[in-house]
Protein backbone atom coordinates (compact mmCIF):
# COMPACT_ATOMS: atom_id res chain seq x y z
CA UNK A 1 98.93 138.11 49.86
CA UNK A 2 102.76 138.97 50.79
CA UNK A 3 104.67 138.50 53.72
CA UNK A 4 103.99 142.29 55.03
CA UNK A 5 100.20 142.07 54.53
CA UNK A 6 99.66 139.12 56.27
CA UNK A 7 101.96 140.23 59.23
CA UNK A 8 99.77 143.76 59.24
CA UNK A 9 96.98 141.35 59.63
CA UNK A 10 98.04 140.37 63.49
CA UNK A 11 98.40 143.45 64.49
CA UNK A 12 96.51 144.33 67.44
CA UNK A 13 95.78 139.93 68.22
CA UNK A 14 97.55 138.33 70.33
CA UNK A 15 99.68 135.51 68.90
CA UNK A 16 101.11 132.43 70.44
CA UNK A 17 104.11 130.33 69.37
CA UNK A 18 104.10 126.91 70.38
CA UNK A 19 107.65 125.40 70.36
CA UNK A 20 110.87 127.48 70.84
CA UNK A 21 113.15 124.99 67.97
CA UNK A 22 114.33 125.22 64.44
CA UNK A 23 111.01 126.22 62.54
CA UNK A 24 109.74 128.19 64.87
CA UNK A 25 112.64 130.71 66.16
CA UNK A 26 113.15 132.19 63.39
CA UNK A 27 108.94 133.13 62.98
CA UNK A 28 109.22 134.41 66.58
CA UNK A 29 111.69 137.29 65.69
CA UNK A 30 110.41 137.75 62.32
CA UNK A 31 107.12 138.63 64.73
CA UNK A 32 108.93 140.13 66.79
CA UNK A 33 110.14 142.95 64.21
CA UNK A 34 106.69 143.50 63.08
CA UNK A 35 105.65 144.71 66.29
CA UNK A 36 103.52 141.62 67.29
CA UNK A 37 102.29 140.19 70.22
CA UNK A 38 103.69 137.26 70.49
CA UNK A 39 103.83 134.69 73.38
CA UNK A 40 106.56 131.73 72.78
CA UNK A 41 105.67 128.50 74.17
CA UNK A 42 107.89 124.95 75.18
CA UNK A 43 107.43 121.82 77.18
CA UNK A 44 111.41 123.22 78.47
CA UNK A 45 112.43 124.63 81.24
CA UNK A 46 114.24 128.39 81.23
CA UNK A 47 117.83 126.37 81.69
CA UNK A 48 117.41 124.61 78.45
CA UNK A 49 117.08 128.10 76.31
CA UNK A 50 119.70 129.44 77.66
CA UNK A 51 120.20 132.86 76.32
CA UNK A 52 117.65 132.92 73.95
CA UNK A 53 115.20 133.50 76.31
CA UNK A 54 116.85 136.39 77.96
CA UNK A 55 116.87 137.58 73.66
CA UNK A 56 113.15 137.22 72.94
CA UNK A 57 111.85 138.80 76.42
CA UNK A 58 114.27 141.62 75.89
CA UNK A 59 112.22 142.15 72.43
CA UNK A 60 108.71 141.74 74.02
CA UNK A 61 108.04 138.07 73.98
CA UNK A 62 106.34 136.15 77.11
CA UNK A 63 107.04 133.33 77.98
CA UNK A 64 105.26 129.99 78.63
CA UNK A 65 107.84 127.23 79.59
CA UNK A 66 107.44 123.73 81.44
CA UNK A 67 105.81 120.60 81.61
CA UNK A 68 102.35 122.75 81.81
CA UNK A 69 103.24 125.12 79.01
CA UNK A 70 99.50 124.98 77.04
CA UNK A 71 98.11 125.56 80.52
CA UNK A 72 95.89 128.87 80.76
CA UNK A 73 97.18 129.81 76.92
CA UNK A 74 94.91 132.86 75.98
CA UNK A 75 95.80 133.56 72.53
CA UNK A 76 93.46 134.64 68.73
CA UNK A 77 96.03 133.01 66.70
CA UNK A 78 98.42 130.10 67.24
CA UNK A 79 101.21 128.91 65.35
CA UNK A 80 101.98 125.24 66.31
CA UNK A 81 105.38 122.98 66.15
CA UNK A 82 104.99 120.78 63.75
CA UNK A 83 104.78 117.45 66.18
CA UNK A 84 102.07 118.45 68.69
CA UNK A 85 99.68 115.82 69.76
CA UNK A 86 96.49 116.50 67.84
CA UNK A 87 94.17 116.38 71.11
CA UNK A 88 96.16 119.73 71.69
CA UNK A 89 95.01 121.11 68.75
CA UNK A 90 91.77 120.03 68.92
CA UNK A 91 91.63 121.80 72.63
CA UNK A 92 92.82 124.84 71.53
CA UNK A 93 90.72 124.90 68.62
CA UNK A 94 87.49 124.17 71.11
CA UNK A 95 89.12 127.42 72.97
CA UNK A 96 88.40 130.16 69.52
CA UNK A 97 92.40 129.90 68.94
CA UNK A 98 92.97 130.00 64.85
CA UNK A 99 95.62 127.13 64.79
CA UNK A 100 97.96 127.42 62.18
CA UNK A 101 101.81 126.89 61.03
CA UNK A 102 104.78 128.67 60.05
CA UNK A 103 104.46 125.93 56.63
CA UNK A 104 100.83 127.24 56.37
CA UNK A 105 102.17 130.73 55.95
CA UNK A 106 104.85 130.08 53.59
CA UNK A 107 102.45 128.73 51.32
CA UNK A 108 100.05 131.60 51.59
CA UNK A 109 102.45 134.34 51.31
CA UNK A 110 104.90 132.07 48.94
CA UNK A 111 105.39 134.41 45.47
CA UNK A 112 106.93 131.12 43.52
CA UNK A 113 105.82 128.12 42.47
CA UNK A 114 106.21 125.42 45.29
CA UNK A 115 107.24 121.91 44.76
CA UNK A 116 106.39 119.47 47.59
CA UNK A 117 107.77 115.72 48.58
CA UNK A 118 106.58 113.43 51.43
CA UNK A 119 106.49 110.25 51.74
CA UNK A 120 107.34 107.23 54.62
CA UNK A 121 111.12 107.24 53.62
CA UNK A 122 113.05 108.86 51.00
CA UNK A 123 111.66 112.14 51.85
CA UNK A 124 114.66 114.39 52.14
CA UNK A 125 116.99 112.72 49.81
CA UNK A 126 114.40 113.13 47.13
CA UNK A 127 113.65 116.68 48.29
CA UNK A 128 117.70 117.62 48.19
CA UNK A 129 117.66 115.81 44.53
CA UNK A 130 115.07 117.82 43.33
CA UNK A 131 116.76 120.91 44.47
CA UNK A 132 119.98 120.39 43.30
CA UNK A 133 118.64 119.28 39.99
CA UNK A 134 116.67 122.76 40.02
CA UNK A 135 119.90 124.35 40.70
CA UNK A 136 122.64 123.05 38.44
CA UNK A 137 119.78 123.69 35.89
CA UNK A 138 120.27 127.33 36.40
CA UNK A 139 117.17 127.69 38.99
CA UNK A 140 117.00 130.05 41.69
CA UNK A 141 116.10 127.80 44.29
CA UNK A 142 114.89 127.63 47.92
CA UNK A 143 115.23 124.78 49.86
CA UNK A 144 113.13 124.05 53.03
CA UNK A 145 110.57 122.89 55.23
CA UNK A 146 111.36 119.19 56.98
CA UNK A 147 114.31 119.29 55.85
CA UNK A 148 115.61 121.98 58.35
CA UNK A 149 115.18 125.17 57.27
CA UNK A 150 112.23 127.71 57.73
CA UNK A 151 111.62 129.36 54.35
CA UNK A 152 108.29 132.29 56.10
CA UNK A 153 110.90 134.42 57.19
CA UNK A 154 112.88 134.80 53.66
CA UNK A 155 109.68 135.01 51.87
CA UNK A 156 110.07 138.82 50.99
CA UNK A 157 113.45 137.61 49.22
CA UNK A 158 111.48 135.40 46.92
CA UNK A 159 110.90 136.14 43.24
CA UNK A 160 108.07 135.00 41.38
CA UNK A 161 110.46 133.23 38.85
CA UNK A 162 112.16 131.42 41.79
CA UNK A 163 110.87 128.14 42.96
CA UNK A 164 110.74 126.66 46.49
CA UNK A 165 111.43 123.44 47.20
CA UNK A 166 110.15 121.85 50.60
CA UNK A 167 109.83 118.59 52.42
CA UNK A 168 106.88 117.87 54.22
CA UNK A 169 106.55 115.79 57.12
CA UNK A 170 102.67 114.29 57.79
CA UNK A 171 102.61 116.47 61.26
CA UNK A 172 102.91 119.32 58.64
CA UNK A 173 100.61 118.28 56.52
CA UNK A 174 97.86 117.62 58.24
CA UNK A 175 96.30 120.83 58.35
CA UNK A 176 97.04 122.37 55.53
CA UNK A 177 94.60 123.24 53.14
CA UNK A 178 96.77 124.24 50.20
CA UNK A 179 98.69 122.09 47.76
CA UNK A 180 101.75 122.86 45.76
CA UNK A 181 102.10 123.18 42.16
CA UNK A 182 104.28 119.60 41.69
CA UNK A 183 103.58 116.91 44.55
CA UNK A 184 105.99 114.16 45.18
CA UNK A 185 104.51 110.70 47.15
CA UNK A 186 107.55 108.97 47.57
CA UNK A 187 105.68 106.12 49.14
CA UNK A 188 103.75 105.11 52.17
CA UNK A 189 104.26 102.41 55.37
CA UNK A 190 103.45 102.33 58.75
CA UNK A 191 104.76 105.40 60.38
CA UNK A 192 104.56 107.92 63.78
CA UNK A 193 101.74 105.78 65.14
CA UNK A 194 102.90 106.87 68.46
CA UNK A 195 101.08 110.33 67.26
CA UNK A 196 98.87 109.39 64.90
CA UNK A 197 95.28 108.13 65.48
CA UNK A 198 95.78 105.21 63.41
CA UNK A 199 97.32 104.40 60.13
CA UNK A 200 93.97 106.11 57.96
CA UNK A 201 95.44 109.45 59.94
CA UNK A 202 98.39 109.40 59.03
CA UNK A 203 97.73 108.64 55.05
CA UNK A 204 94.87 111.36 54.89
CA UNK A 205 97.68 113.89 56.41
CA UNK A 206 100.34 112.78 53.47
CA UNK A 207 97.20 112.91 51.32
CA UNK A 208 97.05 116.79 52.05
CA UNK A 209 100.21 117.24 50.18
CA UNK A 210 98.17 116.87 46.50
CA UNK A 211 94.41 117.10 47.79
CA UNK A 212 94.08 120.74 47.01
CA UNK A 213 95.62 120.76 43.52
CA UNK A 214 93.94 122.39 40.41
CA UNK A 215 93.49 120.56 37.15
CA UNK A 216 96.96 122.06 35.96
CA UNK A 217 99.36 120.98 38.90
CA UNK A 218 101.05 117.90 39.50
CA UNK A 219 101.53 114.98 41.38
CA UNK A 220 103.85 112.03 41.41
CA UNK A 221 103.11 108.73 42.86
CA UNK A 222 104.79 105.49 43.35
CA UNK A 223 103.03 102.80 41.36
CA UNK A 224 104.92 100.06 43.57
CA UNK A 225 103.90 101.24 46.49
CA UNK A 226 99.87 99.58 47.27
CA UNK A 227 99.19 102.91 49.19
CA UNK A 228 100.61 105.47 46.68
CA UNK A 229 98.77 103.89 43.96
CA UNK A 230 95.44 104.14 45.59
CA UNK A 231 95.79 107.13 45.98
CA UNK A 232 96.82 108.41 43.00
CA UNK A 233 92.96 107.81 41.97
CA UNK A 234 92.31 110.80 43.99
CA UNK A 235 94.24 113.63 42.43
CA UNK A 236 92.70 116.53 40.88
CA UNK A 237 95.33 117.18 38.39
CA UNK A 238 98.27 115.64 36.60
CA UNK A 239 99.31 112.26 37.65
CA UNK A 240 102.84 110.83 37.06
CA UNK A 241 104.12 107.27 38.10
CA UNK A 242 107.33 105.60 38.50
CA UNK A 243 108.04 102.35 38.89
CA UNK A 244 111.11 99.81 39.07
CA UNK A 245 108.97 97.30 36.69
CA UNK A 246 108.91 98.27 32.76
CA UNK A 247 105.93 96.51 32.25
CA UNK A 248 103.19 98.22 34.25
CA UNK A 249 102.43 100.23 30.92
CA UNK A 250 102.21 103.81 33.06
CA UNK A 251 100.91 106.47 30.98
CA UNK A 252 103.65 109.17 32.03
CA UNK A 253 106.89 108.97 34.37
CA UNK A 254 110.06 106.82 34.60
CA UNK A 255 110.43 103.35 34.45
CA UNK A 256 113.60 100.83 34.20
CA UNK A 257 114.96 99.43 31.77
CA UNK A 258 117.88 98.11 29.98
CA UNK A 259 120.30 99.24 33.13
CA UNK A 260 118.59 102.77 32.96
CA UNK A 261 115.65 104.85 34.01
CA UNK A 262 113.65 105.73 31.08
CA UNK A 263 110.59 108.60 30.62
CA UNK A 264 107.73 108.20 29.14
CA UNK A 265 105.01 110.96 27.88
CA UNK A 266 102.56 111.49 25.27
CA UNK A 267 105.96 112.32 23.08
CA UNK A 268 107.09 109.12 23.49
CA UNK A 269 109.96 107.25 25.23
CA UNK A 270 113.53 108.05 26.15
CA UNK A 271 116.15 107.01 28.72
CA UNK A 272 117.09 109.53 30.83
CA UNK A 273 119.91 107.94 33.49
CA UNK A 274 121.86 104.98 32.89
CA UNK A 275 122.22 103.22 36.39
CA UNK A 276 126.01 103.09 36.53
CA UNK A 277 126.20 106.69 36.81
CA UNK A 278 124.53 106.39 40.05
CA UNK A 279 126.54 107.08 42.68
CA UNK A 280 124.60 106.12 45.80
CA UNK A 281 123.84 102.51 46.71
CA UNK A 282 120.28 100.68 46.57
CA UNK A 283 117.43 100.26 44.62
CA UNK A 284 115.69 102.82 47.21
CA UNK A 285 118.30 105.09 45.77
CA UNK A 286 117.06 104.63 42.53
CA UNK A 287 113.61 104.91 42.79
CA UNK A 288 114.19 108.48 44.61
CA UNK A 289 115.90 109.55 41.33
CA UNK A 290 112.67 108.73 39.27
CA UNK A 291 110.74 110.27 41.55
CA UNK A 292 113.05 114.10 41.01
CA UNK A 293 113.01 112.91 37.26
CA UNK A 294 109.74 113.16 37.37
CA UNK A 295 109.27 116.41 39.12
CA UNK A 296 111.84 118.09 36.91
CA UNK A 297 110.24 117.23 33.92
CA UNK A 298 110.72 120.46 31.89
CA UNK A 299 113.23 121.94 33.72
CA UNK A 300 116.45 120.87 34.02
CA UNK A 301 117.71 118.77 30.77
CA UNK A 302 118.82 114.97 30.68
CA UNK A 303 122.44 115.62 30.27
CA UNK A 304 122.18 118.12 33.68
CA UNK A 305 120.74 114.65 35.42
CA UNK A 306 123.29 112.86 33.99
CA UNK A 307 125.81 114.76 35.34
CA UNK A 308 124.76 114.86 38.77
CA UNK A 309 124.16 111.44 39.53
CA UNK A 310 127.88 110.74 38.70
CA UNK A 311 128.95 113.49 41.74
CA UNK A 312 125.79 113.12 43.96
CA UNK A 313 127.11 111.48 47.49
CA UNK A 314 123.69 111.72 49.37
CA UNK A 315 123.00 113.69 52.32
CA UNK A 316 124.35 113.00 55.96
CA UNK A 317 123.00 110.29 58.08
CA UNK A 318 121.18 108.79 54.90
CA UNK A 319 123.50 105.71 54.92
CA UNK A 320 126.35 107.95 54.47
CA UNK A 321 130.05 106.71 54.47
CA UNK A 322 131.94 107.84 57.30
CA UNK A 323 135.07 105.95 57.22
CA UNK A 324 137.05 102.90 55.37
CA UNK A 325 139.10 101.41 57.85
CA UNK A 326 141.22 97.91 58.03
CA UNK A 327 139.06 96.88 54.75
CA UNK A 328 135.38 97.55 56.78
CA UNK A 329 133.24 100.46 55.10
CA UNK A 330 131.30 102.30 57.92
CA UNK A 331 127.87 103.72 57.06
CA UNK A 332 125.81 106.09 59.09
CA UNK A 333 121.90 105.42 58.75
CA UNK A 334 120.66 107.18 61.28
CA UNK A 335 117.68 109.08 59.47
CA UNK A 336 115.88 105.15 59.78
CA UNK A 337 114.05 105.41 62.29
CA UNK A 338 111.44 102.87 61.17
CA UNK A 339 112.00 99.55 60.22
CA UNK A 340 111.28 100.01 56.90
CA UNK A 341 114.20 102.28 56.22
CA UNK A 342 116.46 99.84 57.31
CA UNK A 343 114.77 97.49 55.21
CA UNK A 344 115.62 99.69 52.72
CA UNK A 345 119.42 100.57 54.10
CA UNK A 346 119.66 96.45 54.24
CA UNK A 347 118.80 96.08 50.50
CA UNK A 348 121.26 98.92 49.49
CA UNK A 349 124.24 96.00 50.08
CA UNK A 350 125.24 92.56 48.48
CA UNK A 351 127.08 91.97 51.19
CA UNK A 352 125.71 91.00 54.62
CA UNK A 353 126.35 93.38 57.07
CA UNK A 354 127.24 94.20 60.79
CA UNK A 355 124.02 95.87 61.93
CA UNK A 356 123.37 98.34 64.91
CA UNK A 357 119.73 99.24 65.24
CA UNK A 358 117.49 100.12 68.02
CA UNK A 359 116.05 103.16 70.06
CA UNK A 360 112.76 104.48 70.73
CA UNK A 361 109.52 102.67 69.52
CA UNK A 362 106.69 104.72 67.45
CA UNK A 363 104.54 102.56 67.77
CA UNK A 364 105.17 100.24 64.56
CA UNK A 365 105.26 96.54 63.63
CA UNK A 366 108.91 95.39 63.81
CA UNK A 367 108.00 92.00 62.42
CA UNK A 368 108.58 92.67 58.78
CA UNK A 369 112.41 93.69 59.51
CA UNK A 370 113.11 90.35 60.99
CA UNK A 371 113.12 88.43 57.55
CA UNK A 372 114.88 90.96 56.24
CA UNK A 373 117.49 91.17 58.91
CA UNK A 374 118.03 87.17 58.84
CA UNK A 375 118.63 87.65 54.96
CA UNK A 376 121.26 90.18 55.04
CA UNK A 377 122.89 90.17 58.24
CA UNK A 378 125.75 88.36 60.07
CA UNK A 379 125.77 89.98 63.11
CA UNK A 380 122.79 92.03 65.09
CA UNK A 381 124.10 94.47 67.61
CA UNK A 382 121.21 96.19 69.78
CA UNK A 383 121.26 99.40 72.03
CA UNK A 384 118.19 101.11 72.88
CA UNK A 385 114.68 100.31 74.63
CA UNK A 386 113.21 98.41 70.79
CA UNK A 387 115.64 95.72 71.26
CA UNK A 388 113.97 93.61 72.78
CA UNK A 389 111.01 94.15 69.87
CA UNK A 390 113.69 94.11 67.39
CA UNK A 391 115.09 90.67 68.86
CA UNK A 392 111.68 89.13 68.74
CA UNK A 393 110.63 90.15 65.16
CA UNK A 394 114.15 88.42 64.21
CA UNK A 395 113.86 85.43 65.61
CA UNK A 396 110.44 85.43 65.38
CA UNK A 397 110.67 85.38 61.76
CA UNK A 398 110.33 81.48 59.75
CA UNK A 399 114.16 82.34 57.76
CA UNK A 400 115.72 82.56 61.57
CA UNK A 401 118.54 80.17 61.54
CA UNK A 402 120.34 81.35 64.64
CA UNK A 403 121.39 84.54 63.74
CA UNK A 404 123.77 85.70 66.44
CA UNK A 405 121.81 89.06 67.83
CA UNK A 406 124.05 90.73 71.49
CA UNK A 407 122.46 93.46 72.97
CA UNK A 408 124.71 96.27 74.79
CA UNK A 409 124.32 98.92 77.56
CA UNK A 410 125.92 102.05 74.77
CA UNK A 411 127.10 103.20 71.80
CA UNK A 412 130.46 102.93 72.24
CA UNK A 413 130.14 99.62 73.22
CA UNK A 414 128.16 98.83 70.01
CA UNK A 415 130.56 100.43 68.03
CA UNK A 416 133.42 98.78 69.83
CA UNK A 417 132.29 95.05 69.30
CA UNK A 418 131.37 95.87 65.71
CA UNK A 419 135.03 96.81 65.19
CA UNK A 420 135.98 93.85 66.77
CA UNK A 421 133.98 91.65 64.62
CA UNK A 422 134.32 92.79 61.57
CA UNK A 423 136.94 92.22 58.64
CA UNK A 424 137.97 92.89 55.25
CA UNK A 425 135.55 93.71 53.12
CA UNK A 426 132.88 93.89 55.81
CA UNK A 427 130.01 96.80 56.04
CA UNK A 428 128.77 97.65 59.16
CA UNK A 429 125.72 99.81 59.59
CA UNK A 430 124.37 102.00 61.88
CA UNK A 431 120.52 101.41 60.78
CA UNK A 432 118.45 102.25 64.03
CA UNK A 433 114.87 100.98 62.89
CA UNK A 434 113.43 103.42 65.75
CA UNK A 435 113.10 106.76 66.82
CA UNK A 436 116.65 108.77 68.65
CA UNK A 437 114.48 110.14 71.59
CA UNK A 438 115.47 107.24 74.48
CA UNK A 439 119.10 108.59 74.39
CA UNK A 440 118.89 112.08 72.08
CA UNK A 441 117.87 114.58 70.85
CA UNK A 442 117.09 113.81 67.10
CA UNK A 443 118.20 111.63 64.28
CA UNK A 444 121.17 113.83 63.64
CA UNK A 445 122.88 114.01 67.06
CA UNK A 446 122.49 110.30 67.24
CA UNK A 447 124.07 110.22 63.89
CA UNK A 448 126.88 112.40 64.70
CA UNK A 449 127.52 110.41 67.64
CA UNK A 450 127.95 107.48 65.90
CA UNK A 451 130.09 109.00 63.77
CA UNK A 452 132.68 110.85 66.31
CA UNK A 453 132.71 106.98 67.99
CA UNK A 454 134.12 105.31 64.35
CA UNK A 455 136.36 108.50 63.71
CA UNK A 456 137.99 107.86 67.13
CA UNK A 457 138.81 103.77 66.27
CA UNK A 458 142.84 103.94 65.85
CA UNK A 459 143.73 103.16 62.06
């Protein structure tokens, strides 16, 4: 089906669009232009759209705006945001509504092959690795999904010898009913239990991403990962591994070894990316490289790989360097919201670091950071309603041997005392270990934030 057929196919029904954001603007004008019905739908108020609700009524679109937005919704087809509460769904589903999603859409209407990450962490590094990769190959690529940009309304643009490349988040996933053509698990841990059922939810939604393959697609797992693994017993087609150990004898996919990732297949054995040509820091860095090794399998040659890793910097607010100044490297990590990506941001240094974490809790355990933190920090700065949590798990944990922990009232007075306290040769990270939503809007305003606050420090 294309992009025009399934559009002719709501003519005539009446179609509601449940959150007014990124994803979903763009699939209420592409509506829009195909004449439509469409009613647009957000927890806020008219003030907070500003003129872009004056644009979409002028075009035909109702509005449904406030805290009772899903009030009284009369629709035949909905199209929800990616993050709403599955008793919603369940209600409108229990009213005759067809529930659906602009990433539902894309797939059906998608003329290329698609390749697909998820994954607890890692996600949209891996995703922007595979892309690239795709790219300096030669590839005509499109890049989307979680990562920030809506691919349904470009979908006419496609070619069938293009491929799409999308990050999927588990709110996505979980109720699709499609798979794409190469899967990517980048691994699994406790994560948006504050939505989520439980933790079986969440994994059968990230499950979703390789559930519907055919005996010809792919799917990549991470053997170190308990979860992953599991599940890797469950795919219907191909399944690829990588792993940091050499040993676990994995059929096909990338290994270590000697100071280099290495591939193994039926033809045999070969090392694809020598370490030191890896520009980003940590082991977590390295283990989202096999993971695109593995997907790219085919299409993009060794020396292309090669070649990238040695430019690659990473993608903003993935502990990205925003400044070297007086000797102290400042890194923004604001993507972490869950302790274990600042596990992983911790590991990433030799050094112990100046650490500012906390913000919203999701309803996860905080007690495996605390070990973690006493390991490789020297100082704990906390802002945000998980410090106390955060605090706990720390000293909480046996390895506590008085690690000095201050909570603040701000971010500029976190980012303040961390300037204070730190010295040649110091890192300090901004590693939140919890959600933005207490203070903003998302991951990357608090990350921006953070980062106007170290530009302004005088040199």
């Amino acid at each position: 089906m294309t992009l025009g057929e399934y559009l002719h196919t709501l003519k005539g029904r009446r179609v509601a669009v449940i959150g007014i954001g990124v994803s979903n603007t763009p699939l209420i004008r592409l509506l829009l232009r195909a004449d439509v019905e469409v009613i647009a739908c957000d927890r806020k108020e008219r003030p907070a759209l500003g003129p872009l609700a004056d644009e979409l009524e002028a075009q035909g679109c109702r509005l449904h705006l406030g805290k009772d937005y899903l009030e009284r919704l009369q629709a035949d087809v909905v199209f929800r945001t990616p993050g709403l509460h599955p008793k919603y769904l369940e209600r409108l589903r229990e009213q005759g509504c067809l529930v659906t999603s602009e990433m539902e859409v894309f797939f059906d209407v998608c003329p290329c092959p698609i390749l697909a990450v998820t994954g607890s962490d890692g996600k949209t590094t891996t995703t922007t690795m595979i892309a690239r990769l795709l790219q300096a190959a030669g590839h005509t690529v499109h890049l989307g999904g979680n990562i920030g940009h809506p691919l349904l309304s470009e979908a006419e643009c496609i070619q069938p010898t293009d491929l799409a490349v999308v990050e999927l988040s588990s709110f996505q996933l979980m109720t699709m009913h499609k798979s794409p053509k190469m899967a990517v698990l980048t691994n699994l841990a406790p994560n948006h239990l504050d939505i989520h059922t439980d933790m079986e939810e969440y994994v059968s939604a990230k499950a979703a991403v390789f559930a519907y393959q055919g005996p010809t697609d792919t799917a990549v797992f991470n053997w170190d990962n308990e979860i992953t693994r599991e599940l890797s017993r469950r795919a219907p087609g191909r399944v690829v591994y990588f792993t940091r150990n050499a040993h676990h004898g994995i059929p096909r996919g990338c290994f270590l070894r000697d100071e280099a990732i290495w591939y193994r297949d039926a033809a045999g054995e070969r090392s694809v990316l020598p370490l030191k040509d890896i520009l980003l820091p940590g082991v977590h860095n390295v283990e989202n490289y096999m993971a695109a090794i593995c997907a790219v399998q085919g299409l993009v040659p060794d020396e292309a790989v090669r070649a990238f890793a040695r430019t690659f910097g990473g993608v903003e607010h993935r502990i990205e360097l925003v400044r070297e100044r007086r000797g102290v490297r400042w890194y923004n990590d604001s993507i972490a919201s869950s302790p274990s990506r600042t596990i992983a941001g911790l590991n990433a240094f030799r050094e112990k670091v100046v650490l500012i974490a906390g913000g919203k809790d999701k309803g996860v355990s905080y007690a495996p950071l605390g070990p973690v933190v006493n390991d490789h920090v020297r100082l704990l700065i906390l802002c945000g309603a998980t410090a106390g949590a955060i605090r706990r798990a720390v000293a909480e944990a046996d390895n506590y041997r008085g690690l000095e922990i201050i909570e603040v009232e701000d971010y500029p007075t976190a980012v303040a005392l961390a300037a204070e306290r730190s010295g040649v040769g110091d890192v300090v990270m901004l590693s939140p270990a919890s959600t933005s939503f207490d203070r903003f809007k998302n991951f990357e305003e608090r990350g921006s934030v953070f980062k106007e606050l170290v530009g302004r420090l005088p040199d």
